[in-house]
Protein backbone atom coordinates (compact mmCIF):
# COMPACT_ATOMS: atom_id res chain seq x y z
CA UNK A 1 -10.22 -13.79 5.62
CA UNK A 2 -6.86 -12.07 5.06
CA UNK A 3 -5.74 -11.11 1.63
CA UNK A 4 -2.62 -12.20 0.01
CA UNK A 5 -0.23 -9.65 -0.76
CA UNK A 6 -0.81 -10.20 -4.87
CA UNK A 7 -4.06 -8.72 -3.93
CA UNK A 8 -3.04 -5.66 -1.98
CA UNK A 9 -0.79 -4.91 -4.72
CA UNK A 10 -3.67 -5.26 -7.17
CA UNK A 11 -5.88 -3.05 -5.33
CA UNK A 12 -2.85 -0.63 -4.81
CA UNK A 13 -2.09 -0.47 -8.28
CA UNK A 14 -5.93 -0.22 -9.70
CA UNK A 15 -6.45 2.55 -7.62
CA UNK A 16 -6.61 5.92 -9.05
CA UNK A 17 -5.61 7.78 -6.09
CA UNK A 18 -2.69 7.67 -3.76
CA UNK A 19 -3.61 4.53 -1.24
CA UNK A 20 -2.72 4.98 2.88
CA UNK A 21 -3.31 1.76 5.24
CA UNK A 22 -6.72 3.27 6.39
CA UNK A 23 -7.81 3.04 2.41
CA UNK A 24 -6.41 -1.23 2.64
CA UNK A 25 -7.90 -1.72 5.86
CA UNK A 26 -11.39 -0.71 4.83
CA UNK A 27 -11.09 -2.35 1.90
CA UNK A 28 -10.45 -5.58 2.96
CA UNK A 29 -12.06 -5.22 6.24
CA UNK A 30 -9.06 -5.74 8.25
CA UNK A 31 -7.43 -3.46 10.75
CA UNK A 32 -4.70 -1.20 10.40
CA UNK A 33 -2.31 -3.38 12.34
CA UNK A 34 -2.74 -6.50 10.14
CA UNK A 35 -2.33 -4.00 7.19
CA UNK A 36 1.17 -2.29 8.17
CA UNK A 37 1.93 -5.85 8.70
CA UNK A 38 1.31 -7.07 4.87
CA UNK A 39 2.94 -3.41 3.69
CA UNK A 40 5.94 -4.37 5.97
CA UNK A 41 6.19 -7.41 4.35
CA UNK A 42 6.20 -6.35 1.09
CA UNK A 43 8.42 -3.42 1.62
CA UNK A 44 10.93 -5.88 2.66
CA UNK A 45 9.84 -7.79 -0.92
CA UNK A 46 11.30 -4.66 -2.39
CA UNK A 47 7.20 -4.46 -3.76
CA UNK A 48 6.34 -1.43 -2.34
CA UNK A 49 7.44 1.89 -1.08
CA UNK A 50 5.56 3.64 1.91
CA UNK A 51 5.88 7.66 2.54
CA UNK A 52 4.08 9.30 5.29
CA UNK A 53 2.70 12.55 4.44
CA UNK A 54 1.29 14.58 6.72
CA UNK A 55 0.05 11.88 9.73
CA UNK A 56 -0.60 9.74 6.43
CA UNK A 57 1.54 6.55 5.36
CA UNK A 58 0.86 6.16 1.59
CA UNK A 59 1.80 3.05 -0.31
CA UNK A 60 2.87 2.85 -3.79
CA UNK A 61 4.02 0.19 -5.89
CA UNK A 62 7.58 0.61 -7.01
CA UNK A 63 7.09 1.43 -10.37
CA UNK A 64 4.30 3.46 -9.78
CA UNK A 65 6.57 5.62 -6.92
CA UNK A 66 9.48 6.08 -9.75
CA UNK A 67 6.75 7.62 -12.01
CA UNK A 68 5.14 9.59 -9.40
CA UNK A 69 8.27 11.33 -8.22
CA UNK A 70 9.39 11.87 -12.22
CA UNK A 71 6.39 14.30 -12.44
């Protein structure tokens, strides 16, 4: 089963380290296709930012980006 995008952004948010689509994908036990999918969606929602580092695209809730990048 899929999960809804108020429960990527949950997990996103609870999470304690930075979060990549490999990180959702396990999580949820979908694949990293379906994921980029529910991040593109949300991007477009304005929910959630997405910066590739390295070979890496990390997610981050909004807030959580402007606080990140304040540090």
């Amino acid at each position: 089963m899929l999960p809804n995008e108020k429960e990527v952004i949950d997990f996103i948010e609870r999470s304690k380290h930075l979060v990549n689509f490999s990180m959702i994908a396990k999580k949820f036990d979908i694949k990293n296709t379906t994921v980029s999918d529910i991040v593109d969606s949300l991007e477009k929602k304005k929910l959630v930012f997405v910066e590739k580092i390295g070979g890496q695209k990390i997610v981050m809730v909004k807030e959580k980006w402007k606080e990140a990048r304040l540090q």
